[in-house]
PDB file of N, CA and C in Angstrom:
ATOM      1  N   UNK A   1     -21.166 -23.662 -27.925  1.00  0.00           N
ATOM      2  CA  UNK A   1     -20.115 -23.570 -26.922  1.00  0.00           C
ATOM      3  C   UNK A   1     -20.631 -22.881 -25.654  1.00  0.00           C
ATOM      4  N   UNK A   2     -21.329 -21.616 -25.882  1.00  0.00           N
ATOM      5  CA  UNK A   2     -21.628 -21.296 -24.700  1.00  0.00           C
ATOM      6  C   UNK A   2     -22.889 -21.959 -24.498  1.00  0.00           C
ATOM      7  N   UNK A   3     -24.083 -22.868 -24.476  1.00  0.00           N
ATOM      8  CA  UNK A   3     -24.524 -23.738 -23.989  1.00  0.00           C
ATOM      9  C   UNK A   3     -23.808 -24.710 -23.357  1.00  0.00           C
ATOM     10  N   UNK A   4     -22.959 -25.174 -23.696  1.00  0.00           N
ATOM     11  CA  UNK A   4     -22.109 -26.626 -23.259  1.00  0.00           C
ATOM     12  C   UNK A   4     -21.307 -25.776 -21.937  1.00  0.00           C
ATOM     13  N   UNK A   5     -20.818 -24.601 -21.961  1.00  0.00           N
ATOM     14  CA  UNK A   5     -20.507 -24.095 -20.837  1.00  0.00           C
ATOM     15  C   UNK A   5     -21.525 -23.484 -19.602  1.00  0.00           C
ATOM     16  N   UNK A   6     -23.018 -23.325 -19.981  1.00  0.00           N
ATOM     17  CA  UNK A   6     -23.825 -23.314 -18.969  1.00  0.00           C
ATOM     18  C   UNK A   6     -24.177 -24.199 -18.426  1.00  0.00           C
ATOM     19  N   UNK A   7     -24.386 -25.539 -19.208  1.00  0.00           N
ATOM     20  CA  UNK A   7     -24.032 -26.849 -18.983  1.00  0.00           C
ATOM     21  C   UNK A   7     -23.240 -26.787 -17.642  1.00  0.00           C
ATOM     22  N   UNK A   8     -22.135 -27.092 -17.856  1.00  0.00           N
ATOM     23  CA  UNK A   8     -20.245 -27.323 -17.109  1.00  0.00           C
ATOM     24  C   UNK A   8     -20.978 -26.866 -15.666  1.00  0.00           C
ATOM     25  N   UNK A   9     -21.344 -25.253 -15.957  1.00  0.00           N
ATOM     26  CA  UNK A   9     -21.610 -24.259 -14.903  1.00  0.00           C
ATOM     27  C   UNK A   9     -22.573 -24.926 -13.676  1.00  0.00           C
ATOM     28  N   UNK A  10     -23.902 -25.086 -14.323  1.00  0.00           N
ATOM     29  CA  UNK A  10     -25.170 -25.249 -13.798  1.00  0.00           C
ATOM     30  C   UNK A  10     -24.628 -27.104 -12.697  1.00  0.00           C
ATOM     31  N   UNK A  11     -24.211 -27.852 -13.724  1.00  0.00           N
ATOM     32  CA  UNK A  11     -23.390 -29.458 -13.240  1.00  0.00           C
ATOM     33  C   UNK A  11     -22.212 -28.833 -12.165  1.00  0.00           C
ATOM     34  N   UNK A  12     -21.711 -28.469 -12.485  1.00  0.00           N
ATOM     35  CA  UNK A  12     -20.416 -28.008 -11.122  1.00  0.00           C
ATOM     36  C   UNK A  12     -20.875 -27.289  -9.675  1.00  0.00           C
ATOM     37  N   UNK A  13     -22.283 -27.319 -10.050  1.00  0.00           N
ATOM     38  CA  UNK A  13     -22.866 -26.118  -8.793  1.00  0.00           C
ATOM     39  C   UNK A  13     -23.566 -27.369  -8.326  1.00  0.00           C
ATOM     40  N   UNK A  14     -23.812 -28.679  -8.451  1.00  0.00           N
ATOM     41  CA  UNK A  14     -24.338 -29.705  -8.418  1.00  0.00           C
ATOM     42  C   UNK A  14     -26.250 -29.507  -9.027  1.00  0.00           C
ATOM     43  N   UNK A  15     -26.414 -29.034  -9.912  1.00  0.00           N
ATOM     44  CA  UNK A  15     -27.526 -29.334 -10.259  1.00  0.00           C
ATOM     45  C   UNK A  15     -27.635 -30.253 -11.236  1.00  0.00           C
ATOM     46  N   UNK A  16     -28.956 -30.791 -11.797  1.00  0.00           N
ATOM     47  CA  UNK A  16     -29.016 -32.021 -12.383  1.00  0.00           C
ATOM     48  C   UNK A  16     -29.867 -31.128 -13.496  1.00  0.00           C
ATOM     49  N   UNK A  17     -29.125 -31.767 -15.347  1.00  0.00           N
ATOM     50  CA  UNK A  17     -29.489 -30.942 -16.247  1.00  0.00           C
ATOM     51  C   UNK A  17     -30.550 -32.188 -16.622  1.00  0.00           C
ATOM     52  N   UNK A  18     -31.861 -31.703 -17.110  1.00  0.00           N
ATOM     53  CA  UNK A  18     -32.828 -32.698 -17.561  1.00  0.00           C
ATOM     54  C   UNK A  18     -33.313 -31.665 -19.119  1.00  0.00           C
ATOM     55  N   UNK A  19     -32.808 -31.153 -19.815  1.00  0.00           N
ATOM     56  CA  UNK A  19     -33.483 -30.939 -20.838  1.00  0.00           C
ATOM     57  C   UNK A  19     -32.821 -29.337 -21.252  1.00  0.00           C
ATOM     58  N   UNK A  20     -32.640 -28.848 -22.144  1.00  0.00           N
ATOM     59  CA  UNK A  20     -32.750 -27.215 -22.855  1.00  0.00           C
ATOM     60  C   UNK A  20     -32.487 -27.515 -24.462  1.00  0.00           C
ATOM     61  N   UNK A  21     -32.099 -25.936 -24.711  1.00  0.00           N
ATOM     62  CA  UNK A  21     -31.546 -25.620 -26.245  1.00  0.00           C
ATOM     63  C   UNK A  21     -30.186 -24.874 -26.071  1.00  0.00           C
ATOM     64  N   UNK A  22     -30.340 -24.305 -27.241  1.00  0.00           N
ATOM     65  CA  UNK A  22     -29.060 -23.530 -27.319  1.00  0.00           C
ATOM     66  C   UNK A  22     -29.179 -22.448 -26.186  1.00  0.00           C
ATOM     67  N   UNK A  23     -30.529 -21.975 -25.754  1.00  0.00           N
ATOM     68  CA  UNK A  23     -30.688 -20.747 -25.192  1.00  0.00           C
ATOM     69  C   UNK A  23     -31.020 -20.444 -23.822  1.00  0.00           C
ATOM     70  N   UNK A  24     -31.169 -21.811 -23.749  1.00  0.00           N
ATOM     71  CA  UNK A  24     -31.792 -21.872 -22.328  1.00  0.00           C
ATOM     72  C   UNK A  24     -31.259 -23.458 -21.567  1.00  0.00           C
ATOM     73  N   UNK A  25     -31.228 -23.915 -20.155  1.00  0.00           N
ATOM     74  CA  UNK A  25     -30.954 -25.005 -19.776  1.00  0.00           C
ATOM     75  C   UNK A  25     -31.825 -25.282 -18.776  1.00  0.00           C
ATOM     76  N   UNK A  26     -32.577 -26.608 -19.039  1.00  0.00           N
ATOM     77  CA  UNK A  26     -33.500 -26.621 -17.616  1.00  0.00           C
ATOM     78  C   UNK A  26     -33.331 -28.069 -16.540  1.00  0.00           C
ATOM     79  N   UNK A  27     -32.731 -27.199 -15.389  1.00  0.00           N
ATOM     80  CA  UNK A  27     -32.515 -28.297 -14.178  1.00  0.00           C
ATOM     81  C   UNK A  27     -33.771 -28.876 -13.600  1.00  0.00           C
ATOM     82  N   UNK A  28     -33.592 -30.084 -12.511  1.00  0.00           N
ATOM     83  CA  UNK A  28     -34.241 -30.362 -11.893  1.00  0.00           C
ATOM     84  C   UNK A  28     -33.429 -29.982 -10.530  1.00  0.00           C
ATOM     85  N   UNK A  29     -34.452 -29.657  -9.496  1.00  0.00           N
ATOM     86  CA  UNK A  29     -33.535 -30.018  -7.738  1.00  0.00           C
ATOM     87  C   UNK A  29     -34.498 -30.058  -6.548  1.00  0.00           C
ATOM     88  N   UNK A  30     -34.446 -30.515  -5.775  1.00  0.00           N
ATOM     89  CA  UNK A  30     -35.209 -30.277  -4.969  1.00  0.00           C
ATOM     90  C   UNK A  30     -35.026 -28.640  -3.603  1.00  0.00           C
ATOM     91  N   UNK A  31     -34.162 -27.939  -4.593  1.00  0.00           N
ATOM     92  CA  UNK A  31     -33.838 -26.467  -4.245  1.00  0.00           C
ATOM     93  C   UNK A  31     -34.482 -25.863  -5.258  1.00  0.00           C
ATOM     94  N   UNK A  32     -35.279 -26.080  -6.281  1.00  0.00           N
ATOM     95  CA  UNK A  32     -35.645 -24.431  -7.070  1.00  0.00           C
ATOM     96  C   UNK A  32     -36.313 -23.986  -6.742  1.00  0.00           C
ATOM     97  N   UNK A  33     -37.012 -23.768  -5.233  1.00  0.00           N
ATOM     98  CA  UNK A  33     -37.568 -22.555  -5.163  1.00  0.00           C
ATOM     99  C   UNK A  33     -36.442 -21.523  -3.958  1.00  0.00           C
ATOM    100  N   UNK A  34     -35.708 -21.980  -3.400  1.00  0.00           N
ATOM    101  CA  UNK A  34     -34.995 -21.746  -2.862  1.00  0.00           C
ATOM    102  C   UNK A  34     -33.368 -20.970  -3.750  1.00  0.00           C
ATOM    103  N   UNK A  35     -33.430 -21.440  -4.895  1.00  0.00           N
ATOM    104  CA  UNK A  35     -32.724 -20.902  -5.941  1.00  0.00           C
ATOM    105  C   UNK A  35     -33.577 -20.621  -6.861  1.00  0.00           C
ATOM    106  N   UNK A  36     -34.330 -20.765  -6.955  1.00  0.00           N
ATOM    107  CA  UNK A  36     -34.877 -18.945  -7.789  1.00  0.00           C
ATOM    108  C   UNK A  36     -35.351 -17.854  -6.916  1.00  0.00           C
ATOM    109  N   UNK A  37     -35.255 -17.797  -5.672  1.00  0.00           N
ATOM    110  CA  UNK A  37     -35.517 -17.092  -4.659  1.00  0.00           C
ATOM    111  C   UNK A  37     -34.180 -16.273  -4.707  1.00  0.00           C
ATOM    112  N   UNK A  38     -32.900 -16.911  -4.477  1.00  0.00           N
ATOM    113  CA  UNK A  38     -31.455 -16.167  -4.110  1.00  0.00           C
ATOM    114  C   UNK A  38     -31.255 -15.697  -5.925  1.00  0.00           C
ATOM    115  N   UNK A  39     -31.681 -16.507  -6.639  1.00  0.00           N
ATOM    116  CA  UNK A  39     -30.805 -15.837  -8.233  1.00  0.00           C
ATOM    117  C   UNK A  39     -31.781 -14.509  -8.762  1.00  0.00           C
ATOM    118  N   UNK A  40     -33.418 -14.719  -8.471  1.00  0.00           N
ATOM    119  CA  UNK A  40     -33.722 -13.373  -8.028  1.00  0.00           C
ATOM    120  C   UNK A  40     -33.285 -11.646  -7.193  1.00  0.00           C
ATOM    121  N   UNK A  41     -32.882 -12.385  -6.239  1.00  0.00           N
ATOM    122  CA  UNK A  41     -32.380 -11.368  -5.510  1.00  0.00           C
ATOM    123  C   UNK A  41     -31.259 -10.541  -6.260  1.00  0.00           C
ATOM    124  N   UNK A  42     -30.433 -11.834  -6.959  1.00  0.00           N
ATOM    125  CA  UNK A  42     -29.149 -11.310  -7.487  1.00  0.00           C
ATOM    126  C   UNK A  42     -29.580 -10.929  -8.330  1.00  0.00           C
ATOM    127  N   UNK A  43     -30.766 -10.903  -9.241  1.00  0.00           N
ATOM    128  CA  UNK A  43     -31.099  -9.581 -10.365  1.00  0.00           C
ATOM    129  C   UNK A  43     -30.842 -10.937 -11.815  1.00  0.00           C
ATOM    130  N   UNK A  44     -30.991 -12.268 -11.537  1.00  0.00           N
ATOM    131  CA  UNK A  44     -30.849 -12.901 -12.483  1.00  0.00           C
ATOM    132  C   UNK A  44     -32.609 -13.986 -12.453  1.00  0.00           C
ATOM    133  N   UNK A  45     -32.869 -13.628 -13.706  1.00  0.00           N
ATOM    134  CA  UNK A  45     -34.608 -13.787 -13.727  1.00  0.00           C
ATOM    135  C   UNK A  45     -34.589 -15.928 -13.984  1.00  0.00           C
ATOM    136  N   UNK A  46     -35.111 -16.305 -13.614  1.00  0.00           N
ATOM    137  CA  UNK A  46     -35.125 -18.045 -14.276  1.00  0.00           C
ATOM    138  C   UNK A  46     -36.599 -17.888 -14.143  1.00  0.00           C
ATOM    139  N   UNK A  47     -37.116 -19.079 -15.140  1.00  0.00           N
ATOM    140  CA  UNK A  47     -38.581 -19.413 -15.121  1.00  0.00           C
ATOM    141  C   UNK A  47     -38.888 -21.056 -14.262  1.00  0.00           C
ATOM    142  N   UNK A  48     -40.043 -20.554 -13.340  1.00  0.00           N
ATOM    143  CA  UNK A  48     -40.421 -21.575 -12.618  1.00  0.00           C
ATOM    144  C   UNK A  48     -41.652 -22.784 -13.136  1.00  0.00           C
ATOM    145  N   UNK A  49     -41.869 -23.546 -13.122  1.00  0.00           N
ATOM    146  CA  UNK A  49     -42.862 -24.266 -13.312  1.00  0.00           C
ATOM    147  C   UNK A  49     -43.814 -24.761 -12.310  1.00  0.00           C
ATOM    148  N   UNK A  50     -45.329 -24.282 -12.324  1.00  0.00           N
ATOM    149  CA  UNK A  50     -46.226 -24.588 -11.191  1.00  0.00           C
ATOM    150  C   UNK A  50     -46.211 -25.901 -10.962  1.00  0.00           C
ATOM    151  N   UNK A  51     -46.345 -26.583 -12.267  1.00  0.00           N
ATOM    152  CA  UNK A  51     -46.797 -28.298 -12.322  1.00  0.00           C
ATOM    153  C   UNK A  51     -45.808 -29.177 -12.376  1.00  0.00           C
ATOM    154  N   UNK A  52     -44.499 -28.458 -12.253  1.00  0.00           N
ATOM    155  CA  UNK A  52     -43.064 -29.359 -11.800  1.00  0.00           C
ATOM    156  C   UNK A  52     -41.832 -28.232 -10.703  1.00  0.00           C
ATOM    157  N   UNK A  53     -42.044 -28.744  -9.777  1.00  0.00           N
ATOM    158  CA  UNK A  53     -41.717 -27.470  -8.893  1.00  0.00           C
ATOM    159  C   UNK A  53     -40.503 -27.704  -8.581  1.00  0.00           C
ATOM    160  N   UNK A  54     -39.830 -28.490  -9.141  1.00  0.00           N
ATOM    161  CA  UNK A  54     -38.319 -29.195  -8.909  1.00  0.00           C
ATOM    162  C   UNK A  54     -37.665 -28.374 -10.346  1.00  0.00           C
ATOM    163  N   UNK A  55     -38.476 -28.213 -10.755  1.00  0.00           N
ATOM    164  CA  UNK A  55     -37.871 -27.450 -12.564  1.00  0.00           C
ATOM    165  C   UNK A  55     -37.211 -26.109 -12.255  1.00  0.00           C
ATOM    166  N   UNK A  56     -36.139 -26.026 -13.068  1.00  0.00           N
ATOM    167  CA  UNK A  56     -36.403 -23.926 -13.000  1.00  0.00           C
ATOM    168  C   UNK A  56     -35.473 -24.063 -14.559  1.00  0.00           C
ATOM    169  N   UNK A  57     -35.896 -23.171 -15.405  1.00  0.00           N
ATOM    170  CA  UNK A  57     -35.280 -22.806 -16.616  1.00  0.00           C
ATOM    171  C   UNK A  57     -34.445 -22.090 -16.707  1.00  0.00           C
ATOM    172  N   UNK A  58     -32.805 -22.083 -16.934  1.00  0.00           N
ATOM    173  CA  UNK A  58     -32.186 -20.804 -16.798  1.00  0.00           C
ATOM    174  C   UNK A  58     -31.599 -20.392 -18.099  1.00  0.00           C
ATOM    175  N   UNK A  59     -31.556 -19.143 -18.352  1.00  0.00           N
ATOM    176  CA  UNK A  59     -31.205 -19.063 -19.906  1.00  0.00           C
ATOM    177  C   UNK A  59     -29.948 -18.714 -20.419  1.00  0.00           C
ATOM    178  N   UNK A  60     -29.286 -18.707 -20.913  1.00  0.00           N
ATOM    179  CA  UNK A  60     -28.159 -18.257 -21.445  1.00  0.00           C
ATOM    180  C   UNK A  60     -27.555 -16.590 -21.396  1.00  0.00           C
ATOM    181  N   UNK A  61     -26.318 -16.498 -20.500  1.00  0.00           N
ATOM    182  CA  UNK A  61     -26.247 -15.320 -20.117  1.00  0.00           C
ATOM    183  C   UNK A  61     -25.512 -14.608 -21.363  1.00  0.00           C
ATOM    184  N   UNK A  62     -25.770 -13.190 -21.736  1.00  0.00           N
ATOM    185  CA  UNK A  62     -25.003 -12.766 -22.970  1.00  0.00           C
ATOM    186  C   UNK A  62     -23.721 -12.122 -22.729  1.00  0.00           C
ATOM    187  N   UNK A  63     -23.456 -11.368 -22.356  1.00  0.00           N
ATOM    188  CA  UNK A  63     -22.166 -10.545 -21.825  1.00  0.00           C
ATOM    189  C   UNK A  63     -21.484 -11.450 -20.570  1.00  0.00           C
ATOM    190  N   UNK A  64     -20.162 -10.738 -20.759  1.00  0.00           N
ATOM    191  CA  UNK A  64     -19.331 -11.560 -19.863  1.00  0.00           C
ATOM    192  C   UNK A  64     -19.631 -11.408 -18.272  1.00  0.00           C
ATOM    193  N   UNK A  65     -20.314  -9.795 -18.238  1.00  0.00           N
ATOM    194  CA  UNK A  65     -20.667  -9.578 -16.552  1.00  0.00           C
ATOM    195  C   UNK A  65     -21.887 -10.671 -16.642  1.00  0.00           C
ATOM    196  N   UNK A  66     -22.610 -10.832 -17.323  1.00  0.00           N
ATOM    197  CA  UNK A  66     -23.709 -11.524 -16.960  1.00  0.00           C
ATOM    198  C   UNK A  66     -23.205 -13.134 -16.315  1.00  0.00           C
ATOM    199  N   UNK A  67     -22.334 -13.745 -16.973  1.00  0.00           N
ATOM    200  CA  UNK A  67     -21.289 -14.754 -17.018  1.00  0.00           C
ATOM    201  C   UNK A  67     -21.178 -14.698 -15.515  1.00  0.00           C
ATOM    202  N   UNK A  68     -20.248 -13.560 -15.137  1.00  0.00           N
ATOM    203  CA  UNK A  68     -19.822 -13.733 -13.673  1.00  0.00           C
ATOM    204  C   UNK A  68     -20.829 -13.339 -12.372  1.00  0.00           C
ATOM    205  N   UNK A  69     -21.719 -13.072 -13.092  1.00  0.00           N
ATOM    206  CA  UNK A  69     -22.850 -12.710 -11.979  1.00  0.00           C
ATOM    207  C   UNK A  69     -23.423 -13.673 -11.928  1.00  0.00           C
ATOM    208  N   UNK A  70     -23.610 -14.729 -12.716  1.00  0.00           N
ATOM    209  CA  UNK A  70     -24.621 -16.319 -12.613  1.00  0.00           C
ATOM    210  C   UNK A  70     -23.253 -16.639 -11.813  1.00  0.00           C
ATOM    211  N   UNK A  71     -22.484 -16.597 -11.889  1.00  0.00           N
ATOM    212  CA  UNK A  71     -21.059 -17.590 -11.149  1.00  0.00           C
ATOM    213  C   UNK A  71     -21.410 -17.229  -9.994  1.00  0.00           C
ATOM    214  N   UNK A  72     -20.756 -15.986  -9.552  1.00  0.00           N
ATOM    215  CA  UNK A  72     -21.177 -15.540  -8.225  1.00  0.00           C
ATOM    216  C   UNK A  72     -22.618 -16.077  -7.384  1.00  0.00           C
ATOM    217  N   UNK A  73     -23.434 -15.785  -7.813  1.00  0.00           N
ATOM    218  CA  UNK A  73     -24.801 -16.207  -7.117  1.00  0.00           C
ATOM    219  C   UNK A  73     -25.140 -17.496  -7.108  1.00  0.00           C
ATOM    220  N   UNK A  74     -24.477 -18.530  -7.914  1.00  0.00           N
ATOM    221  CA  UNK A  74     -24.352 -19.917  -7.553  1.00  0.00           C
ATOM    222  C   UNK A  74     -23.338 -20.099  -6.770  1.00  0.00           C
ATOM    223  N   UNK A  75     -22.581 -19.428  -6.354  1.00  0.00           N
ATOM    224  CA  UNK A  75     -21.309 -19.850  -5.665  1.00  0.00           C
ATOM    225  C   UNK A  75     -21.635 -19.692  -4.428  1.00  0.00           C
ATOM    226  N   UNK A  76     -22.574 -18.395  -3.872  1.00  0.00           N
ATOM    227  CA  UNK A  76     -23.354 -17.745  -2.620  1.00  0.00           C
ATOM    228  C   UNK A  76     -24.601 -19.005  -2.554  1.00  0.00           C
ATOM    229  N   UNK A  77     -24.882 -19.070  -3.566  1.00  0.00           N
ATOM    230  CA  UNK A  77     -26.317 -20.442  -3.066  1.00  0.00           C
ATOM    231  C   UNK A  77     -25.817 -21.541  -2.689  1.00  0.00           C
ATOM    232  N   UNK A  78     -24.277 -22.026  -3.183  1.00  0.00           N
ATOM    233  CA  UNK A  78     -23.850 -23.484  -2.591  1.00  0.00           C
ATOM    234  C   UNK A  78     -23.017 -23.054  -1.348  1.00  0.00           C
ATOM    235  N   UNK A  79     -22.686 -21.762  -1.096  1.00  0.00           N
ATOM    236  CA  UNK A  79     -22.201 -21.536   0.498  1.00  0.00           C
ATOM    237  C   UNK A  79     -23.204 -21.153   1.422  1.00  0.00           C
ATOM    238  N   UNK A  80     -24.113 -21.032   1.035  1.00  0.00           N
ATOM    239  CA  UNK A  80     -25.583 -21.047   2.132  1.00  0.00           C
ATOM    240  C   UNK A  80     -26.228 -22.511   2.998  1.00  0.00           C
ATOM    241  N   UNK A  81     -25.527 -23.601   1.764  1.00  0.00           N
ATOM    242  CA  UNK A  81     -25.796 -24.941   2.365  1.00  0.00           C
ATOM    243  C   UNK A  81     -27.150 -25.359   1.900  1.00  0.00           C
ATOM    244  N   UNK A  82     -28.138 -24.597   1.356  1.00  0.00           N
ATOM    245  CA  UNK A  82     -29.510 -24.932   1.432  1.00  0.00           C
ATOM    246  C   UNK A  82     -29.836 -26.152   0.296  1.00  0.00           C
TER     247      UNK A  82
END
């Protein structure tokens, strides 16, 4: 359930899901370095890939602040326009 809702999350922010597990979800965009740049800032870690630079891995948040802090900082990355 809470995969299928990082899912919902990650798709509603318009990213495109190409692959995870239970624990993790990994997009493609032609923004991840530009969003792992801002979800950094916000203190939320994703893993990048050198040899697919459109990739970023994001993992499953545990607590509910963690929940609203991925919300928030996707919500600030799709009002930036980038």
């Amino acid at each position: 359930a809470k995969a299928r809702r990082l899912n919902d999350l990650l798709q509603a922010s318009g990213l495109s899901i190409v692959g995870g597990t239970e624990l993790f979800t990994l997009i493609e965009t032609n923004r991840a370095q530009a969003i792992y740049q801002a979800l950094g800032k916000a203190g939320i870690l994703v893993r990048r890939f050198e040899d697919q630079p459109d990739w970023l891995r994001i993992g499953l948040p545990g607590a509910e602040s963690e929940w609203e802090k991925l919300i928030a900082a996707l919500s600030a990355i799709n009002n930036m326009g980038e």
